[in-house]
N, C-alpha and C. Protein backbone atom coordinates (compact mmCIF):
# COMPACT_ATOMS: atom_id res chain seq x y z
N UNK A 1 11.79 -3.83 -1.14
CA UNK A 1 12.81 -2.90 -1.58
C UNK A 1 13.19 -3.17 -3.02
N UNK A 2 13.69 -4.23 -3.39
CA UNK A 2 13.44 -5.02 -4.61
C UNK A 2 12.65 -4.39 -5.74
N UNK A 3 11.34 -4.82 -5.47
CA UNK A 3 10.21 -3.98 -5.95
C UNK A 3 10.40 -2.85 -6.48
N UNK A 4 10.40 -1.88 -5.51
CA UNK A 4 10.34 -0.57 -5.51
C UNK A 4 11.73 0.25 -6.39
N UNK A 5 12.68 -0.71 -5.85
CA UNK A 5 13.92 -0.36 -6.78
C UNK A 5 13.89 -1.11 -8.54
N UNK A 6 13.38 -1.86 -9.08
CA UNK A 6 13.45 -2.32 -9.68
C UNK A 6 12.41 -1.28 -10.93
N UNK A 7 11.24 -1.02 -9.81
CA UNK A 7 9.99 -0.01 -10.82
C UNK A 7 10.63 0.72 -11.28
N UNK A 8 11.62 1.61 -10.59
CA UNK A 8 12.32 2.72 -10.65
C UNK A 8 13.49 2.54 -11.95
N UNK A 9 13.33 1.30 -12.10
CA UNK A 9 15.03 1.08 -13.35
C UNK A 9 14.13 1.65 -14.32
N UNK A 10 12.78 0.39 -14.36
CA UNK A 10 12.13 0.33 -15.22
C UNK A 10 11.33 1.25 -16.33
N UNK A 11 11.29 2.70 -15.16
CA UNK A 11 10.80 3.79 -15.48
C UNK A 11 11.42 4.90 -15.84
N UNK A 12 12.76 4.22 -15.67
CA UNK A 12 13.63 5.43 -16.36
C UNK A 12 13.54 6.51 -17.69
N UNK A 13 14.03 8.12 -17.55
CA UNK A 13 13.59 8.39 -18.87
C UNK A 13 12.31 8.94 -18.06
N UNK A 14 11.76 8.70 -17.10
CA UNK A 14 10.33 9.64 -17.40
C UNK A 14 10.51 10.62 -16.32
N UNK A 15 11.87 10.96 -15.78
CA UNK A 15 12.11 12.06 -14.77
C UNK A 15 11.64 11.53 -13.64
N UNK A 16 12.63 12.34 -13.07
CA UNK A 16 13.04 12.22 -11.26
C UNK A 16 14.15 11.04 -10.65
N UNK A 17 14.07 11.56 -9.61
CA UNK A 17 15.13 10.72 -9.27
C UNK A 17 14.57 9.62 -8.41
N UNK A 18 15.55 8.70 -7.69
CA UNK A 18 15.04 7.23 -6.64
C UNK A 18 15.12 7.95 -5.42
N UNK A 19 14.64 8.03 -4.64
CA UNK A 19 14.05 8.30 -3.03
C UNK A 19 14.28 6.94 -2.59
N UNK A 20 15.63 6.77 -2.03
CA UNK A 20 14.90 5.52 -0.85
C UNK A 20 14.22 4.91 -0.62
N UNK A 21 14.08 6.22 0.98
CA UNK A 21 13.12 6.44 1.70
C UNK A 21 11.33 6.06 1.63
N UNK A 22 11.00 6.03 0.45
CA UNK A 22 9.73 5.51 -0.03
C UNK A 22 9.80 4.29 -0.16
N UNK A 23 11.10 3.45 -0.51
CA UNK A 23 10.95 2.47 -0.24
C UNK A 23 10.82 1.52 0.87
N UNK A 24 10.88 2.58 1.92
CA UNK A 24 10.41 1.65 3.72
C UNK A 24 9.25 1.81 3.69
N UNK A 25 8.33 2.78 2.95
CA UNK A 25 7.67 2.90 3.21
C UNK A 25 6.40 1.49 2.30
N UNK A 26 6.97 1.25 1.14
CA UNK A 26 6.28 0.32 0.60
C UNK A 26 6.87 -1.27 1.27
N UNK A 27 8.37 -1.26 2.25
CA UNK A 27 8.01 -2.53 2.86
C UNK A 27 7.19 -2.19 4.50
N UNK A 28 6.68 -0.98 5.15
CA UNK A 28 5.95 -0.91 6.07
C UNK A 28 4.58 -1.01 5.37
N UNK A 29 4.31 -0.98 4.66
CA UNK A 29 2.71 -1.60 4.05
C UNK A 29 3.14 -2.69 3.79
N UNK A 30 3.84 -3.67 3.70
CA UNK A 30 3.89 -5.27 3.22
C UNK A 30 3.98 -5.99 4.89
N UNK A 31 4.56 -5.20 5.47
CA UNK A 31 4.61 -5.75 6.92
C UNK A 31 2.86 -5.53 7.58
N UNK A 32 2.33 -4.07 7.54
CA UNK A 32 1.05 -3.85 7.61
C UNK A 32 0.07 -4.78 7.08
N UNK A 33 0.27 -5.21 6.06
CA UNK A 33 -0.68 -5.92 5.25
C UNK A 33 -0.44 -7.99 6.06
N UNK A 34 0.56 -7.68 6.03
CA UNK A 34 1.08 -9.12 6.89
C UNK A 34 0.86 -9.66 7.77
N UNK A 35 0.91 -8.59 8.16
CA UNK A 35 0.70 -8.84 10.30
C UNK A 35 -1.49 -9.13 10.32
N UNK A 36 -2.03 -8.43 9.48
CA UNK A 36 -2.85 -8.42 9.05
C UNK A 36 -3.62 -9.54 8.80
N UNK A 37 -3.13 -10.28 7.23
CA UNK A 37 -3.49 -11.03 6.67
C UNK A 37 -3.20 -12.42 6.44
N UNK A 38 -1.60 -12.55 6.68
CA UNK A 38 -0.77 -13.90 6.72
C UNK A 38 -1.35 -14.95 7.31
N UNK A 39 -1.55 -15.91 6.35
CA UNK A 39 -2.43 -16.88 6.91
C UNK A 39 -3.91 -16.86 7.76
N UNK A 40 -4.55 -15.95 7.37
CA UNK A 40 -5.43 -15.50 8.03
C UNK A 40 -6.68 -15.53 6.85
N UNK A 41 -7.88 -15.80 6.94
CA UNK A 41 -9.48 -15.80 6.15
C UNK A 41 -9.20 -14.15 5.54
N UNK A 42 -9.25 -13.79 4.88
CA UNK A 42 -9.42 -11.96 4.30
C UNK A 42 -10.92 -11.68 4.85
N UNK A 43 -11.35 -11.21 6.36
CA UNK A 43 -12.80 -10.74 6.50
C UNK A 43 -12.34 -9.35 6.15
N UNK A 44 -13.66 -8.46 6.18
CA UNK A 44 -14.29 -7.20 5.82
C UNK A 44 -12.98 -6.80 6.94
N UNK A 45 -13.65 -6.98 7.78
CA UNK A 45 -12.87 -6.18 9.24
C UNK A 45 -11.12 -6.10 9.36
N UNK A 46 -10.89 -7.38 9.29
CA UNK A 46 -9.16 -7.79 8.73
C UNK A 46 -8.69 -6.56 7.27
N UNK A 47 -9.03 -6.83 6.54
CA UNK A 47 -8.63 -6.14 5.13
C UNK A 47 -8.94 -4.47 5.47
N UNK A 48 -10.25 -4.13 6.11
CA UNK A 48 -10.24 -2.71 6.70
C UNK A 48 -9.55 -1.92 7.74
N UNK A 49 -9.40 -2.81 8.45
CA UNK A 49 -8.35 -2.14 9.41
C UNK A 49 -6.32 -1.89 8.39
N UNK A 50 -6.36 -3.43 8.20
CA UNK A 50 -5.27 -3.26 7.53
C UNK A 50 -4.92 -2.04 6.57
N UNK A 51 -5.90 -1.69 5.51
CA UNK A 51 -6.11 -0.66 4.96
C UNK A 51 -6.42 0.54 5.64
N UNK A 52 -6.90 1.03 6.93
CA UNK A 52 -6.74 1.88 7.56
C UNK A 52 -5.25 2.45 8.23
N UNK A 53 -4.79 1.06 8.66
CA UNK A 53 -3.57 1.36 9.37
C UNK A 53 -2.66 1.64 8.48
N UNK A 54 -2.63 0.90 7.29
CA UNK A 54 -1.69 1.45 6.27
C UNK A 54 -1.70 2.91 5.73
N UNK A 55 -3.18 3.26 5.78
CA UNK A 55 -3.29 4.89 5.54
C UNK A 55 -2.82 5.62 6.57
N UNK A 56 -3.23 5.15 7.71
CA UNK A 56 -2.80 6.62 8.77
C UNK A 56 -1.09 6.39 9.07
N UNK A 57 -0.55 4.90 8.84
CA UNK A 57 1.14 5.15 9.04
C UNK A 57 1.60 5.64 7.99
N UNK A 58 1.40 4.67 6.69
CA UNK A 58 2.22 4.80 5.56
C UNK A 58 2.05 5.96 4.85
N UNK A 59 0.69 6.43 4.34
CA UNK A 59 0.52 7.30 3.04
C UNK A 59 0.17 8.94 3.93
N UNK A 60 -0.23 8.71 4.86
CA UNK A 60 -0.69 10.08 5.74
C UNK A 60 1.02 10.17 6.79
N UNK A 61 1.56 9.10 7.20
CA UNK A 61 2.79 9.54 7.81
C UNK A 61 4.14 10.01 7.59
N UNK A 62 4.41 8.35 7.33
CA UNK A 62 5.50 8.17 6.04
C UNK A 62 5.73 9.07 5.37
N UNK A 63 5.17 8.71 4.16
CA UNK A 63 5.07 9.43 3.03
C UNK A 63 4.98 10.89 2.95
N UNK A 64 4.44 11.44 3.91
CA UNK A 64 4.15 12.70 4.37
C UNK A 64 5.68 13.25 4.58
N UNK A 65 6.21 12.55 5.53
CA UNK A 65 7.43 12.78 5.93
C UNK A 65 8.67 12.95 5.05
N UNK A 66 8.64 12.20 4.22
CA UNK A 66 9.56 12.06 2.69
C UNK A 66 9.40 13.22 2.18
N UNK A 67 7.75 13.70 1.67
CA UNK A 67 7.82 14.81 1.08
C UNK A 67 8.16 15.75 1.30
N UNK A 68 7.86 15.50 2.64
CA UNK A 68 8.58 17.38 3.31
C UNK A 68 9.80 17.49 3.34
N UNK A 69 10.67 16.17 3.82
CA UNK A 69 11.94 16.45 3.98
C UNK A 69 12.58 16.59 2.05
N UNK A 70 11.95 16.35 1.49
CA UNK A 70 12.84 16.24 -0.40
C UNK A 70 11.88 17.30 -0.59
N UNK A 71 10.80 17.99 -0.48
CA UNK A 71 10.14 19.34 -1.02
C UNK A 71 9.98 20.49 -0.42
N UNK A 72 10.24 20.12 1.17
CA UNK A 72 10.28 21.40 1.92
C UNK A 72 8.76 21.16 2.40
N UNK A 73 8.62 22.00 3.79
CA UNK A 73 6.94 21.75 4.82
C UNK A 73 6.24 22.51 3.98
N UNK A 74 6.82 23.80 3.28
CA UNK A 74 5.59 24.71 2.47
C UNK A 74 5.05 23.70 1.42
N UNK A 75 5.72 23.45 0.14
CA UNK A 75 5.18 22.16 -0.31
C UNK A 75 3.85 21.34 0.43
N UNK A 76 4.60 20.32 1.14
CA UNK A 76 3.77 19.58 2.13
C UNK A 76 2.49 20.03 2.62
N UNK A 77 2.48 20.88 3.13
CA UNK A 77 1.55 21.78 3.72
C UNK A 77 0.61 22.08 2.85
N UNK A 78 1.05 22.79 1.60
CA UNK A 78 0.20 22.75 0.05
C UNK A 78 -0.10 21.34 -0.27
N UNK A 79 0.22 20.24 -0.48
CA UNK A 79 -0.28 19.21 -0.78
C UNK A 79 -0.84 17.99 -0.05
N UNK A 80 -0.93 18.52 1.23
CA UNK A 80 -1.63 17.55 1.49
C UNK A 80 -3.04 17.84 2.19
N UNK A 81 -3.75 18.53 1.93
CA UNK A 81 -4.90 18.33 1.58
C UNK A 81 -5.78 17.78 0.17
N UNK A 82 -4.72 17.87 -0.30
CA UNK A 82 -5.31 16.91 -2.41
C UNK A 82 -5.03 15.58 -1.70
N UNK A 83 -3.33 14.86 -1.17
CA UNK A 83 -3.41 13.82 -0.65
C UNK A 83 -4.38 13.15 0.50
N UNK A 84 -4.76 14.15 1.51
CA UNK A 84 -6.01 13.25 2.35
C UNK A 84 -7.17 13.18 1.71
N UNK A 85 -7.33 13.99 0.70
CA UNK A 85 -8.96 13.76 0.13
C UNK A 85 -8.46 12.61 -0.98
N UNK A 86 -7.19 12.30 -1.81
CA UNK A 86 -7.46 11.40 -2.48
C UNK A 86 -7.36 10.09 -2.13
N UNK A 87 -6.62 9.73 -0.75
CA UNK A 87 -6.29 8.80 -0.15
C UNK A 87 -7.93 8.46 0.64
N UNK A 88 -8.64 9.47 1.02
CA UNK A 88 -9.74 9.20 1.53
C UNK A 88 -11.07 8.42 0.54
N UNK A 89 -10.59 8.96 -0.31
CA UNK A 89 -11.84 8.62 -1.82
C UNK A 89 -11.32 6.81 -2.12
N UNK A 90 -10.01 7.16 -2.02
CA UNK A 90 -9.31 5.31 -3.05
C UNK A 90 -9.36 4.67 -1.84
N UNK A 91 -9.39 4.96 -0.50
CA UNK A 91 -9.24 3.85 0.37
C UNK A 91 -10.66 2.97 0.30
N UNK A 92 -11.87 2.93 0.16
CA UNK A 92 -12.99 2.22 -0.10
C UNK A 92 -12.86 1.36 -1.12
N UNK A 93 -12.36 2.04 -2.42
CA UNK A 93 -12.03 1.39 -3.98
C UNK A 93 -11.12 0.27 -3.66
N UNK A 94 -9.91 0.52 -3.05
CA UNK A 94 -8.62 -0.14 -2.52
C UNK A 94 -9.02 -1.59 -1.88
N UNK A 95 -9.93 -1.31 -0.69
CA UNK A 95 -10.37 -2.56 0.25
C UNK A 95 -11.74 -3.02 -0.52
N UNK A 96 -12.45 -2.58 -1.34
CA UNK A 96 -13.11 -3.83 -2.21
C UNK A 96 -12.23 -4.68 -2.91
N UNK A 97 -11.70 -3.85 -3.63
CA UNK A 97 -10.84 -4.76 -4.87
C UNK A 97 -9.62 -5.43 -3.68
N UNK A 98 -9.13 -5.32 -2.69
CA UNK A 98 -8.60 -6.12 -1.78
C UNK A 98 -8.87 -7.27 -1.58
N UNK A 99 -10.59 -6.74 -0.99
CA UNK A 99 -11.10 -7.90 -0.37
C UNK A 99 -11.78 -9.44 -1.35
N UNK A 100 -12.07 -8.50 -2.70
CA UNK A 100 -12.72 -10.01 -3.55
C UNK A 100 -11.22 -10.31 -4.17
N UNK A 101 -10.32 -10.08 -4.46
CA UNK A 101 -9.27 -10.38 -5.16
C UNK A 101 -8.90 -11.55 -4.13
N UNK A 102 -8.63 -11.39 -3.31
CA UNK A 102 -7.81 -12.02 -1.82
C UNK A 102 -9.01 -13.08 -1.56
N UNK A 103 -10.54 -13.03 -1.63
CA UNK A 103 -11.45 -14.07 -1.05
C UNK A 103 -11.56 -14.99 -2.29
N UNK A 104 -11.70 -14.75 -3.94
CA UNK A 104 -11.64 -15.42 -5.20
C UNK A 104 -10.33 -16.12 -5.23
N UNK A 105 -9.18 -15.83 -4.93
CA UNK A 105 -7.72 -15.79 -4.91
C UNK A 105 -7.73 -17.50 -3.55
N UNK A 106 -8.24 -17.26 -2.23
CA UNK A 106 -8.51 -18.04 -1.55
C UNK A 106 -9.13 -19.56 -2.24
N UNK A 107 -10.20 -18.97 -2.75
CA UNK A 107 -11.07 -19.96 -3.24
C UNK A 107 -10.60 -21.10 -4.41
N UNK A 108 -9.64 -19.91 -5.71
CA UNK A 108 -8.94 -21.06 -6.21
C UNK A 108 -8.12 -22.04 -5.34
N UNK A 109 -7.06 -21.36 -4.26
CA UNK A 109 -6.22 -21.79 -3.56
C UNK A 109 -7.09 -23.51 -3.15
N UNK A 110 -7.79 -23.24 -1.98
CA UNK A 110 -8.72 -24.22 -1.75
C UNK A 110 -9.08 -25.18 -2.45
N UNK A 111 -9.95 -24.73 -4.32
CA UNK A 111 -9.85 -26.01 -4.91
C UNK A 111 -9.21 -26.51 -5.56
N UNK A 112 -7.74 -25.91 -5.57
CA UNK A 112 -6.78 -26.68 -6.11
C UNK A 112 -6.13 -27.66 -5.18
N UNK A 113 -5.85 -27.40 -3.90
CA UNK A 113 -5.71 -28.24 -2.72
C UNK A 113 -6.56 -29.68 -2.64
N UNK A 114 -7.94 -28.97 -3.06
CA UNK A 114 -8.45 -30.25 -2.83
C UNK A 114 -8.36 -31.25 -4.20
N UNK A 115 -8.24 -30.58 -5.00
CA UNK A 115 -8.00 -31.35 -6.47
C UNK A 115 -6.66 -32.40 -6.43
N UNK A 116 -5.69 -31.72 -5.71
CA UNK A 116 -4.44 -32.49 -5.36
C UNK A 116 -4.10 -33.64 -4.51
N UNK A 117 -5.57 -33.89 -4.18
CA UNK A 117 -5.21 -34.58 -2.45
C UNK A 117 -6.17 -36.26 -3.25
C-alpha cells in the first residue's frame, strides 16, 4: 500500500487522481507472488502459475472491477479486449524476466552465504 501510495505522490502533476482500490490490488499480487515463492527454489512451474494466478485474479479481475466501477461497464467492456490481449502478450515477457532475475538473484544470495560462513 506504501508503494503504491507513495508512486502516486511521486507522480504528481501528470493527472488523475489516487484510486485506492488498485492498491489491494497490487498487495493481492504480493500475497500471490508469496504464497508462491517465499522461501521456495523460483522453478518454471512455481513462477508460472504464480504469474497466471496473478493474471486471472489481479489484472483480468481486480482491476477489471476498479475500472468499471470509476469508468462505467461501457468503458470496461470497450477496454478490455486491448487489456486481455496485452496482458496475454507481457505475461511470457513478465515470467522470463521473473524467472532469471529471481534464479541469478538466488545465486548471488547463496554465494554470499557461503562467503560468510
Amino acid at each position: 500500500f506504501a508503494g503504491d501510495f507513495l508512486g502516486f505522490v511521486a507522480a504528481q502533476g501528470t493527472g488523475g487522481g489516487y484510486i485506492v482500490f488498485y492498491a489491494f490490488s497490487e498487495m493481492a499480487t504480493c500475497v500471490i507472488f508469496a504464497s508462491f515463492l517465499y522461501r521456495k527454489d523460483p522453478t518454471w512451474t512455481r513462477v508460472i502459475l504464480a504469474a497466471l494466478v496473478n493474471l486471472g485474479v489481479v489484472f483480468l479481475g481486480m482491476n477489471t472491477l476498479w475500472f468499471a466501477m470509476f469508468y462505467g461497464a461501457d468503458a470496461m467492456l470497450a477496454a478490455l479486449p486491448l487489456r486481455i490481449g496485452l496482458n496475454a502478450a507481457m505475461t511470457p515477457v513478465y515470467v522470463a524476466i521473473l524467472y532469471f532475475v529471481l534464479t541469478r538473484i538466488g545465486k548471488l544470495y547463496r554465494r554470499y552465504v557461503t562467503m560468510r560462513e
